[in-house]
Protein backbone atom coordinates (compact mmCIF):
# COMPACT_ATOMS: atom_id res chain seq x y z
CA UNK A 1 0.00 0.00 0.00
CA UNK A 2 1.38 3.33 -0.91
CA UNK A 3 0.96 5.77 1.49
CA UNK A 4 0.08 9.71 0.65
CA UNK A 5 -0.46 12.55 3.37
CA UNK A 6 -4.02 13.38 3.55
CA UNK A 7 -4.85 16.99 2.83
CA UNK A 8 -5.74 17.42 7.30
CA UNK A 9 -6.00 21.11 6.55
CA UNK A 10 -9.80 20.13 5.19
CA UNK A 11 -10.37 17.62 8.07
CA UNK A 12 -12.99 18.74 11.01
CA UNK A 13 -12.88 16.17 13.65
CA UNK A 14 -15.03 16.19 17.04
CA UNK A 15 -13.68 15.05 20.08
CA UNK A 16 -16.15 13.93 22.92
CA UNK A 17 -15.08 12.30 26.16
CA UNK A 18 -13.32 12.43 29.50
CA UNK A 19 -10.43 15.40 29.55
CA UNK A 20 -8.07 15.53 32.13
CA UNK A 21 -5.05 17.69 33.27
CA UNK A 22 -1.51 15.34 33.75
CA UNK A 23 0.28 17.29 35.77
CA UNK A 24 4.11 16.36 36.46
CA UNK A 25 6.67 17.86 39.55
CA UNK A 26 10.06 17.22 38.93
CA UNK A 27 13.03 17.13 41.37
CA UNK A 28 15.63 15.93 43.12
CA UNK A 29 15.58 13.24 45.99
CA UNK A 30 18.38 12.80 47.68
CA UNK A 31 17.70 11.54 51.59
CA UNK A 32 14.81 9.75 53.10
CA UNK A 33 12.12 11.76 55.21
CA UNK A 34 12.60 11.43 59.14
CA UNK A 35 9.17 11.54 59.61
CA UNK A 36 8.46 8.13 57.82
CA UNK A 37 10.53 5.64 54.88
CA UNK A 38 9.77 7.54 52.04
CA UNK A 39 11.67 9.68 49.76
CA UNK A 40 12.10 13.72 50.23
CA UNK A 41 11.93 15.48 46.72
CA UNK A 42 13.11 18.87 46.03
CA UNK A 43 10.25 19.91 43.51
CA UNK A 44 12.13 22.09 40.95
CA UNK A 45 10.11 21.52 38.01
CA UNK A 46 5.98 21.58 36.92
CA UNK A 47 4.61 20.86 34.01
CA UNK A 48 1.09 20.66 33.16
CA UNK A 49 -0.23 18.54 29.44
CA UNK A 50 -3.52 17.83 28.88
CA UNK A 51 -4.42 14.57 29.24
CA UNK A 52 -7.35 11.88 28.05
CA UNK A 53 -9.56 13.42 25.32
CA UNK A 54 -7.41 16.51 25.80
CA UNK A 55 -4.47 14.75 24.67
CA UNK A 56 -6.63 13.26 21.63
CA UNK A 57 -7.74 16.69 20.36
CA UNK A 58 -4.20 17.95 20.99
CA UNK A 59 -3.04 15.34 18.79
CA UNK A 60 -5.29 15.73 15.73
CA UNK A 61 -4.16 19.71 16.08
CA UNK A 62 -0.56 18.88 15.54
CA UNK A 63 -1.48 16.61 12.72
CA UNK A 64 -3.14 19.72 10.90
CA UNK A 65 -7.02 18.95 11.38
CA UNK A 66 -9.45 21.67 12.88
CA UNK A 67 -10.19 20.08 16.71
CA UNK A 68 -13.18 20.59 18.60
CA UNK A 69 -13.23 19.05 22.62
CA UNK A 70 -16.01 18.46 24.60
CA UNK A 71 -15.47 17.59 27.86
CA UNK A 72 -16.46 17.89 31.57
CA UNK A 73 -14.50 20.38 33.43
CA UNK A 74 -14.86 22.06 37.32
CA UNK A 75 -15.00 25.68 38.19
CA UNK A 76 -11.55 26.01 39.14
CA UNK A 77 -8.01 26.33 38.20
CA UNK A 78 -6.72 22.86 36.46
CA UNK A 79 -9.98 23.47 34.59
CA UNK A 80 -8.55 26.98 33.25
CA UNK A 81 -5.10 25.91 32.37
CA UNK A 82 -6.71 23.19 30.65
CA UNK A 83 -8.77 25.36 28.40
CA UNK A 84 -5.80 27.95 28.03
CA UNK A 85 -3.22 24.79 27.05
CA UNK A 86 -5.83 23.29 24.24
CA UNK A 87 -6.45 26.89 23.20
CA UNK A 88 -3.15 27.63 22.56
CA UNK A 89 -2.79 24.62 19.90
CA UNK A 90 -5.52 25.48 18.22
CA UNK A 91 -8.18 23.51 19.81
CA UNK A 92 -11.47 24.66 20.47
CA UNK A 93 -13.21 24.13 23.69
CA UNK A 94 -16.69 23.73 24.42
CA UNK A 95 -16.19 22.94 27.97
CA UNK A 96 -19.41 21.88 30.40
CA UNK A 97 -18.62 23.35 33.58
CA UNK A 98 -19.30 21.49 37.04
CA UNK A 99 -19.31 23.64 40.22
CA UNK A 100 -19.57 20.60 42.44
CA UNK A 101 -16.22 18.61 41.19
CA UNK A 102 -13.08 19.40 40.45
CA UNK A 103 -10.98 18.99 36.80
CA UNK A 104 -9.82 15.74 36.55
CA UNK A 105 -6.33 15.99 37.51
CA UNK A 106 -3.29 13.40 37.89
CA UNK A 107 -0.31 14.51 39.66
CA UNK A 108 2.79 12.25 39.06
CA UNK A 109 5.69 13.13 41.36
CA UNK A 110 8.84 11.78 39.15
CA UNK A 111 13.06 12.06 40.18
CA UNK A 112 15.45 11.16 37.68
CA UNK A 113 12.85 9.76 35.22
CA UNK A 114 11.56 7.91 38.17
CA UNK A 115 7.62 8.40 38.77
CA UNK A 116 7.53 7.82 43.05
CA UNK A 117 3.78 8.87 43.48
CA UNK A 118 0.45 9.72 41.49
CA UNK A 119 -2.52 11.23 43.05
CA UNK A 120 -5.45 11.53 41.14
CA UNK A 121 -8.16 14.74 41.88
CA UNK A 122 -11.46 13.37 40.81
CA UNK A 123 -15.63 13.32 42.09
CA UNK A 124 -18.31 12.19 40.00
CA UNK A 125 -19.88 14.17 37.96
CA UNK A 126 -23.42 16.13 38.73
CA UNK A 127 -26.54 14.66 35.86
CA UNK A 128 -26.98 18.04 35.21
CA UNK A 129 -22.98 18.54 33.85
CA UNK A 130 -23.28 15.46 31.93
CA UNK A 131 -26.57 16.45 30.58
CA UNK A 132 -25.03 19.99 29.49
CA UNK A 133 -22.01 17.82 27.98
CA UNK A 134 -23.80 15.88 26.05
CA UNK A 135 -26.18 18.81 24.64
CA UNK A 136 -23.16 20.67 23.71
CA UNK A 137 -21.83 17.80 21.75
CA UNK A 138 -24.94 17.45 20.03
CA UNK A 139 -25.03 21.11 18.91
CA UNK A 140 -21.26 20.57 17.18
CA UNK A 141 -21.98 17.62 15.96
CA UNK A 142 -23.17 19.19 12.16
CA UNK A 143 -20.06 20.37 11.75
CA UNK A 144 -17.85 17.50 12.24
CA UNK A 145 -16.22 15.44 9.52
CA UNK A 146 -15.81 12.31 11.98
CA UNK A 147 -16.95 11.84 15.70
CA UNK A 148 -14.19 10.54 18.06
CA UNK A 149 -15.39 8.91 21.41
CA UNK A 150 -12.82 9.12 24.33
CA UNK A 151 -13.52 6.86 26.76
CA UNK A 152 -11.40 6.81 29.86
CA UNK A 153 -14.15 5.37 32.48
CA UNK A 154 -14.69 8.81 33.93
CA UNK A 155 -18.47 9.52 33.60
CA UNK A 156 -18.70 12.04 31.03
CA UNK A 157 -19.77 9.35 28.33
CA UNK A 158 -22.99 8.01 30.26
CA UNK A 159 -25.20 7.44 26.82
CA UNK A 160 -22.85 6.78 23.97
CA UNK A 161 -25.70 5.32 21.62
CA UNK A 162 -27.66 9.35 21.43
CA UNK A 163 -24.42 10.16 20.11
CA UNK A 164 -23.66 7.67 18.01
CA UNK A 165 -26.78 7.33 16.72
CA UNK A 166 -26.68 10.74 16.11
CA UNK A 167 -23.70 10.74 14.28
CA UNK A 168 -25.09 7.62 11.64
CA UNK A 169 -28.02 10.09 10.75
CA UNK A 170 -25.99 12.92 9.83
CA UNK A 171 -23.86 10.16 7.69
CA UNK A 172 -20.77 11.45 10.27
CA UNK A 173 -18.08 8.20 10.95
CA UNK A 174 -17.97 7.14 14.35
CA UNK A 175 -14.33 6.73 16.16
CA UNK A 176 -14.43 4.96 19.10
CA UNK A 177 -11.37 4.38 22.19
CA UNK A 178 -13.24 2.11 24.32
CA UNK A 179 -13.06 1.51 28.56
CA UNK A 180 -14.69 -0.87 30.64
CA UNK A 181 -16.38 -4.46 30.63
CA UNK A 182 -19.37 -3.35 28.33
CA UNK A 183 -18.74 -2.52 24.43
CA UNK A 184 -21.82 -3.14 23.93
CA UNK A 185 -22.39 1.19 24.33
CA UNK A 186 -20.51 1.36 21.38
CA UNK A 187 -22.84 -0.87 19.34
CA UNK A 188 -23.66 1.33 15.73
CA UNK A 189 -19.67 2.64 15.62
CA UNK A 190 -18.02 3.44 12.71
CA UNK A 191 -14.39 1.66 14.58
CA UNK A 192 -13.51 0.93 17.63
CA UNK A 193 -10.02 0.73 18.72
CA UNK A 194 -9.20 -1.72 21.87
CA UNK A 195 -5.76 -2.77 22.86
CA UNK A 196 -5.21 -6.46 23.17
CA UNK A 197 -6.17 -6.77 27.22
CA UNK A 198 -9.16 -4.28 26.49
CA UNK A 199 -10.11 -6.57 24.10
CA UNK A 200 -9.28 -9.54 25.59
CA UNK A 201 -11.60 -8.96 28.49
CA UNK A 202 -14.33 -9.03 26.81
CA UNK A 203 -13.62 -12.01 24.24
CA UNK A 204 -11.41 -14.10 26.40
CA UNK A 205 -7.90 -14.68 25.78
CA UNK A 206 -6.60 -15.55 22.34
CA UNK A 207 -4.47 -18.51 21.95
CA UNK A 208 -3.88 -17.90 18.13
CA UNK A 209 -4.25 -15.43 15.39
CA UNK A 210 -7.28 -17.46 14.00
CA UNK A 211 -8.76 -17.34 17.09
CA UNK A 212 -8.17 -13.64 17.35
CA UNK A 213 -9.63 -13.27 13.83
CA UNK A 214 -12.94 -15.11 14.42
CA UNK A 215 -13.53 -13.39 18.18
CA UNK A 216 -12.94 -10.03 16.37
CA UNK A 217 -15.62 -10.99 13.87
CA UNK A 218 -18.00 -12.38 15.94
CA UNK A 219 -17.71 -8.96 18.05
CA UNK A 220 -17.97 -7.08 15.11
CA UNK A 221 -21.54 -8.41 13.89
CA UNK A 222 -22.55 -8.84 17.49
CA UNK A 223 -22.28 -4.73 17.92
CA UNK A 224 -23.04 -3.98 14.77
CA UNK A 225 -19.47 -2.40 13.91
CA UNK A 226 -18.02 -1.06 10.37
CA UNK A 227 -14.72 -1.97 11.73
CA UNK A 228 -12.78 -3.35 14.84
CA UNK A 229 -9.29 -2.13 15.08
CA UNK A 230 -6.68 -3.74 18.14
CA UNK A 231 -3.82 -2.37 18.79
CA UNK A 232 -1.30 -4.89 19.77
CA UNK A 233 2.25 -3.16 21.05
CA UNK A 234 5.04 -5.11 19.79
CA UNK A 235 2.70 -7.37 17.35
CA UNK A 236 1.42 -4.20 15.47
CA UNK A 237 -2.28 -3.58 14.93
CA UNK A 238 -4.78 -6.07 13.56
CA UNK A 239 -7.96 -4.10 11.70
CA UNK A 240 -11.25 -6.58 11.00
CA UNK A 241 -14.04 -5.64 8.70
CA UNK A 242 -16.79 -7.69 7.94
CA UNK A 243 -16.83 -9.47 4.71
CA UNK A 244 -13.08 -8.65 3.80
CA UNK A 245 -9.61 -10.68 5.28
CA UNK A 246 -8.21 -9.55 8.20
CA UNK A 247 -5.35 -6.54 7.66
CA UNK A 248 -2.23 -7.26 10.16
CA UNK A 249 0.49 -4.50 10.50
CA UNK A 250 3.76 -4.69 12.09
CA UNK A 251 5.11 -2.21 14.25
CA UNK A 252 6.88 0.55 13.12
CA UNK A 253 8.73 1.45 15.98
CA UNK A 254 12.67 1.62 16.05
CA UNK A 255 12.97 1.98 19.60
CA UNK A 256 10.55 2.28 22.37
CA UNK A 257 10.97 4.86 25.09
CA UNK A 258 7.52 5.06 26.07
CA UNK A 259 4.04 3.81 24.99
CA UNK A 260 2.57 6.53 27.07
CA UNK A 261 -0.31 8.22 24.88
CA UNK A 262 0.11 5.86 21.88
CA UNK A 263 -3.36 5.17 21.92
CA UNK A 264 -4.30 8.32 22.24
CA UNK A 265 -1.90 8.90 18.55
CA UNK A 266 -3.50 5.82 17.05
CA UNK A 267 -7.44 7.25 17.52
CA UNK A 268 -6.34 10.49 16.67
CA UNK A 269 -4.31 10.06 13.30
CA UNK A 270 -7.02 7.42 12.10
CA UNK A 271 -9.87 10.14 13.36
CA UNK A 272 -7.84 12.84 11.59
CA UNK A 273 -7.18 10.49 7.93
CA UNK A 274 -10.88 9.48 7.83
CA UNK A 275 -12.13 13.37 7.72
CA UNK A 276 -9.39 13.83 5.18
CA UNK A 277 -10.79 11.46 2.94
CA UNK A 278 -8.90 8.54 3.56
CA UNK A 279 -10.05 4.67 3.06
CA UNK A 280 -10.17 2.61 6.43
CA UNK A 281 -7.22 0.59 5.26
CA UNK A 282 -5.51 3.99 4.60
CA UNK A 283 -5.81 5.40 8.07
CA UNK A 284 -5.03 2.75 9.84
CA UNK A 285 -1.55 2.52 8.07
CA UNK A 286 -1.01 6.13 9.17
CA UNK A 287 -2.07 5.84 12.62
CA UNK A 288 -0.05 2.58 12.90
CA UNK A 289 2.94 4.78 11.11
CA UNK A 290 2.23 7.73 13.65
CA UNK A 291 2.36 5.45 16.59
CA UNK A 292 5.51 4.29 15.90
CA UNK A 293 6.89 7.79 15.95
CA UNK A 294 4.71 8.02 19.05
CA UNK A 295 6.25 5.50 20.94
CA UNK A 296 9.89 6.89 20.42
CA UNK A 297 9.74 9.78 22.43
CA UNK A 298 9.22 10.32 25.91
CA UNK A 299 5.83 11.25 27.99
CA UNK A 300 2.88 12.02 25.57
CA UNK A 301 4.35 13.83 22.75
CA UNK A 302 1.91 14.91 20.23
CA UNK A 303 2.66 13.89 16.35
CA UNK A 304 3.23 16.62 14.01
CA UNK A 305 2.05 17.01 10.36
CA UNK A 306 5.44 17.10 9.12
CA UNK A 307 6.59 14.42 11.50
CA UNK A 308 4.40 12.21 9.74
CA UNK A 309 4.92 13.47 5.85
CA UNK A 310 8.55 13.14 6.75
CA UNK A 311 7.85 9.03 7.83
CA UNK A 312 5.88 8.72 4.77
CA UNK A 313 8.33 9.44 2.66
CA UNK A 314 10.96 7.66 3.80
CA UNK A 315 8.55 4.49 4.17
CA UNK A 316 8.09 4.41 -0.03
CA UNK A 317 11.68 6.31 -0.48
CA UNK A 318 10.23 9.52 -2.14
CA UNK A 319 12.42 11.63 0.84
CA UNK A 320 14.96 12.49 -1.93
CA UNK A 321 15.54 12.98 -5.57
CA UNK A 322 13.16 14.74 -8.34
CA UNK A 323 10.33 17.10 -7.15
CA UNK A 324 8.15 19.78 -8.17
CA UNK A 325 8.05 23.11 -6.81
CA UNK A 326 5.14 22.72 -4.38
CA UNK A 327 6.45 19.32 -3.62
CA UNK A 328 10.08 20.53 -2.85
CA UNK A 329 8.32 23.30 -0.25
CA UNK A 330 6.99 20.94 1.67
CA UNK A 331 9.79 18.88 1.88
CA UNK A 332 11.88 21.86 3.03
CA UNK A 333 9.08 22.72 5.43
CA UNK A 334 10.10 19.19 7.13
CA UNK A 335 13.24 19.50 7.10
CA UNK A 336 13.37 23.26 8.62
CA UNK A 337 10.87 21.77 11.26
CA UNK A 338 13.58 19.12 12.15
CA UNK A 339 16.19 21.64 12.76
CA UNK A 340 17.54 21.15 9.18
CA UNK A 341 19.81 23.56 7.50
CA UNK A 342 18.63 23.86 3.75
CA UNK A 343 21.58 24.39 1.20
CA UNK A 344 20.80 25.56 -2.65
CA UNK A 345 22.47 26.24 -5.76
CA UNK A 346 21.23 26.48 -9.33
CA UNK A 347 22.33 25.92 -12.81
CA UNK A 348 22.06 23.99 -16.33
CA UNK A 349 24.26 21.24 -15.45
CA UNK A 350 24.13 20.19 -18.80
CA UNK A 351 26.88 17.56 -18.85
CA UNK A 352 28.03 16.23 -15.68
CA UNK A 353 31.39 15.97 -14.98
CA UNK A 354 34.05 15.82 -12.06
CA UNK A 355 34.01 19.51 -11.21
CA UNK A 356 30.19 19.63 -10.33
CA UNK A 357 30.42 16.65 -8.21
CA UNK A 358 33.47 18.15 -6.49
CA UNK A 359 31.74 20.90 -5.97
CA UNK A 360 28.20 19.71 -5.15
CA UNK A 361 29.60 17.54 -2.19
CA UNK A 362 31.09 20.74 -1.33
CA UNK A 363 27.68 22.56 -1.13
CA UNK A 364 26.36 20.14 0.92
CA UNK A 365 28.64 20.00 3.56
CA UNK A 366 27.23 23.54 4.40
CA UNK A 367 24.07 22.23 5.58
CA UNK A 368 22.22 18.99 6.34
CA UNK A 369 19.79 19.37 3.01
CA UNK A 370 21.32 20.54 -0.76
CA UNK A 371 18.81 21.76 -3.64
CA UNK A 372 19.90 21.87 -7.09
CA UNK A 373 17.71 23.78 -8.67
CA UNK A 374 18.14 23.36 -13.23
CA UNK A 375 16.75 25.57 -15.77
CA UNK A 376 14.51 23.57 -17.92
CA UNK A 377 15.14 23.05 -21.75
CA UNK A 378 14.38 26.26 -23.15
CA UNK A 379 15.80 28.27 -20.84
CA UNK A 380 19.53 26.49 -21.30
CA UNK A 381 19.07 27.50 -25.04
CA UNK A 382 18.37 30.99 -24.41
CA UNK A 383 21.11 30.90 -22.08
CA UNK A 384 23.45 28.76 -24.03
CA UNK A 385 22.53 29.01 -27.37
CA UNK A 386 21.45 26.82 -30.35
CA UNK A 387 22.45 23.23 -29.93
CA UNK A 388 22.06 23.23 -26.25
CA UNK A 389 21.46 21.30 -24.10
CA UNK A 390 23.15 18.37 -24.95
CA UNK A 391 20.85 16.49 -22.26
CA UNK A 392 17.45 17.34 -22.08
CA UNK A 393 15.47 18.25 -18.92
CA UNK A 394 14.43 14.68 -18.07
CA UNK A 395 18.50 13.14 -18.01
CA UNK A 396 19.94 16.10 -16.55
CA UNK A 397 17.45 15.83 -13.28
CA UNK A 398 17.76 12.21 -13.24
CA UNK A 399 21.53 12.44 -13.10
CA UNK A 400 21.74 14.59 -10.32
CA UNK A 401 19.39 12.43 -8.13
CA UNK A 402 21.58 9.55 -8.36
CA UNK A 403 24.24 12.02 -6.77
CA UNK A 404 25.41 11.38 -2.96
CA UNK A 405 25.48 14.82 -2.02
CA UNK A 406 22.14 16.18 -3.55
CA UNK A 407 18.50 15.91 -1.79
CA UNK A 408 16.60 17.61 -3.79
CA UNK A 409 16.43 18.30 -7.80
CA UNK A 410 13.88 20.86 -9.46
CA UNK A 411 13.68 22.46 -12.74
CA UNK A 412 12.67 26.09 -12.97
CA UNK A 413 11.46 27.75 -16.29
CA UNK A 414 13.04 31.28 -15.64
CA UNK A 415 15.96 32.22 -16.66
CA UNK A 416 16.75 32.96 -13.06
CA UNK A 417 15.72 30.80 -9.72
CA UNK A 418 14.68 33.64 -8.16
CA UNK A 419 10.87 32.92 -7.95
CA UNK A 420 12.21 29.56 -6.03
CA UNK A 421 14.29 31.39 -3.95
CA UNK A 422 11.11 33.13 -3.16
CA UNK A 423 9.16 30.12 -2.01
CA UNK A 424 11.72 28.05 -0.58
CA UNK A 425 14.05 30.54 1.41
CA UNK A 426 16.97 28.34 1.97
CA UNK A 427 19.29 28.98 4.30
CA UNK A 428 22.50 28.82 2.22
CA UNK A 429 22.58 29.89 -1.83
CA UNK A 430 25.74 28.77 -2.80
CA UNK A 431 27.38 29.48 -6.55
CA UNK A 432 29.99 27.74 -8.42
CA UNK A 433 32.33 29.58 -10.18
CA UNK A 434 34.60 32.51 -10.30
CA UNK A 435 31.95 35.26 -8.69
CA UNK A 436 31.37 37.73 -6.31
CA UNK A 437 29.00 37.89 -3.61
CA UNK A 438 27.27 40.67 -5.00
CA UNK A 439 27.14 39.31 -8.48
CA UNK A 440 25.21 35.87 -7.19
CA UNK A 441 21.60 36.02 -9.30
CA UNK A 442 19.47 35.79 -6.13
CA UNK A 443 22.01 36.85 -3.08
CA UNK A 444 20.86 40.35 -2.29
CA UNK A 445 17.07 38.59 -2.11
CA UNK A 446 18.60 35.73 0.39
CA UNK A 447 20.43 38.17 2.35
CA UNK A 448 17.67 40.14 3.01
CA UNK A 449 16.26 38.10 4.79
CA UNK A 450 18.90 36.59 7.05
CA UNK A 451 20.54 33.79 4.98
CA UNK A 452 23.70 33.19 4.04
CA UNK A 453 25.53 33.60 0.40
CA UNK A 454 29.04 31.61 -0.57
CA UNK A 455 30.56 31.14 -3.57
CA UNK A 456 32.85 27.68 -4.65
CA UNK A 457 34.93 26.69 -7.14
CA UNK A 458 34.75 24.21 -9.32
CA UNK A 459 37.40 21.95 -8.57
CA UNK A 460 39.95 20.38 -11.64
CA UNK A 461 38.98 23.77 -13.50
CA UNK A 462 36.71 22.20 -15.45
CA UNK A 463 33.60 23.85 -17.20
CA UNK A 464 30.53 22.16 -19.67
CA UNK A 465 31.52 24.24 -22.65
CA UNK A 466 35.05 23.41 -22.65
CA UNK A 467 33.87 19.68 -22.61
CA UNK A 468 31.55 20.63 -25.36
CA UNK A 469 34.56 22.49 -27.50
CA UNK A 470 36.70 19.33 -27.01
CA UNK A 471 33.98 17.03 -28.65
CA UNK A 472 33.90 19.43 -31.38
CA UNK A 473 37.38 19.23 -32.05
CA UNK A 474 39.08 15.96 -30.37
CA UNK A 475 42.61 17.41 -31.42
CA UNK A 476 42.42 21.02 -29.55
């Protein structure tokens, strides 16, 4: 399956279900109380993340997608910096308000990467919040490309099927993280998404993948489900759909640091690919793709957009070589949100020879990325004159991709790259040749705005022309 990056900037996802505020201290502990055995720690560091559905909605934000949260919150101050947090990314909150219980609230005391102690701040919650919850997510619900239901067993989801049932009348899919003994609330969902104990507990234990397989299905037509996705940690994720053969992904990870939140990334990215557009089989590639990169960082880290467009291409090797324009900006979009420094140089590299690949791996070791940006066809022959190029467009790109040193190849149909320099604003424009800085086509432009200009030589004095004059005459 070959994987593309939905367009998330048209997604509108809905996120209903139990938020919560993770809060973390941070310190030192270095001697033992005197008042009892336990552990004295210096507190030198706080740090609040939302957590639950929070975490879900603050997911599909990163990922591009327009988030809406509805949750169950108290009058008080883990309630605010909840709302100001999810705010801040771009989520929208239509927060029910409860004067009679507090914010959900986990505080993890950690030393040295150690957690020591977690206390958890929660009450039920009044009828009358969840009834003002649950109106509130009925009034959104027309504008939502997909319906996610975050269940974490906290009482905010008391009637699932008014929602769900909802959502199947308005034609709206139906993502569901399930909690608890009972699935059957979910009954009428689009997906649900179980990890193997979740599901597990409710099928019995699976001795085999067949056994797995025909459980899932059996669960499936029992609730009525388009889909059953379980995660499975190291095995992968196995997705079941009626009438079609089981779908079984491996893992993607490369290293595991923490599986905190993963499920959280999984609901989110498939939630996020489905209001994109994108087939069942589709987005649960991606979310099994995003969870990798998920699982390789520590504490709940949020996925970005070009996190994932950057694992996407390297999964089906389009990370390098040719590209067009639009293409190449997103690509140096990635790279610049990695940190990357984006090298670029320019010209009709019309027959390649040992200068430009001298000089080329010289480019490159000025940054992490090179562009080599190549007028097209017509251009060389205004440039050049009549019988060039030798090599038409096509060759001459294809050429330099095969090169070590470049990333990136594009053809422009100016005689100057300046309207690339425009979109791409590298970080380096770089010149072979016996220039100077002023008299680089593009430099005062790149200056301008903070980025560097150099100028190389071409190494072994060599030049296309010359190369040309020698075919012309063998004996000069």
């Amino acid at each position: 399956m070959k994987l593309e990056m939905p367009p998330f900037q048209q997604a509108r996802v809905l996120v209903v279900g139990d938020v919560m505020l993770d809060r973390y201290w941070h310190g030192k502990a270095t001697r033992i109380s005197p008042e009892a055995p336990v552990p004295v720690v210096r507190v030198g560091n706080r740090e609040d993340r939302p957590g639950g559905a929070g975490n879900v909605a603050l997911n599909i934000a990163a990922l591009g997608a327009a988030a809406t949260l509805v949750g169950i919150v108290g009058e008080d101050e883990a309630g605010q910096e909840l709302h100001s947090r999810l705010q801040a990314a771009g989520v929208y909150c239509g927060f029910s308000r409860c004067a009679d219980a507090p914010t959900i609230t986990k505080l993890r005391v950690t030393s040295q990467h150690q957690q020591l102690l977690r206390m958890d701040f929660e009450q039920d919650f009044s009828a009358r919040s969840v009834d003002g919850f649950q109106a509130q997510a009925l009034a959104l619900l027309p504008d939502a490309g997909v319906l996610v239901l975050s269940d974490y067993g906290k009482g905010s989801l008391r009637d699932t099927q008014t929602l769900i049932q909802a959502a199947r009348s308005q034609g709206i899919p139906v993502v569901v993280d399930p909690k608890g003994s009972d699935f059957g609330k979910y009954r009428g969902a689009t997906v649900i998404t179980p990890n193997l104990n979740e599901f597990e507990a409710i099928v019995g234990h699976c001795a085999s993948e067949d056994e797995l397989a025909s459980r899932g299905l059996k669960l499936l037509a029992d609730l009525e489900l388009g889909a059953l996705l379980i995660t499975r940690g190291e095995h992968g994720m196995t997705l079941l759909r009626p009438g079609q053969p089981e779908l079984h992904m491996p893992t993607r990870a490369q290293e595991v640091f923490d599986v905190t939140g993963a499920g959280d990334t999984v609901v989110a990215a498939l939630a996020a690919a489905l209001a994109a557009g994108s087939a069942m089989e589709e987005g649960t590639a991606l979310a099994n793709l995003a969870a990798g990169l998920a699982v390789g960082k520590l504490g709940t880290a949020a996925i970005s957009g070009p996190e994932l467009r950057r694992a996407i291409q390297l999964e089906d090797g389009s990370g390098r070589g040719v590209m067009s324009a639009d293409q190449l900006a997103l690509a140096v979009e990635d790279a610049r949100a990695h940190g990357e420094k984006v090298v670029f140089t320019n010209g009709c590299f019309d027959i390649i020879h040992a200068g430009h690949v001298g000089y080329l791996a010289d480019a490159k070791k000025l940054g992490q990325r090179l562009i080599v940006a190549i007028n097209d066809d017509d251009s060389v022959k205004r440039l050049k004159g009549p019988g060039r190029p030798i090599n038409p467009v096509e060759r001459r790109m294809a050429v330099l991709a095969g090169l070590e040193a470049v990333d990136w190849v594009v053809s422009f149909a100016e005689d100057t790259p300046e309207a690339l320099l425009a979109q791409l604003k590298p970080d380096v424009l770089v010149k072979g040749g016996d220039y100077r800085i002023d008299q680089v086509v593009g430099g005062e432009y790149v200056l301008a705005y903070g980025g560097e200009v150099r100028v190389l030589a071409f190494l072994d004095n060599c030049s296309t022309s010359a190369i040309v004059e020698k075919l012309k005459d063998p004996g000069s």
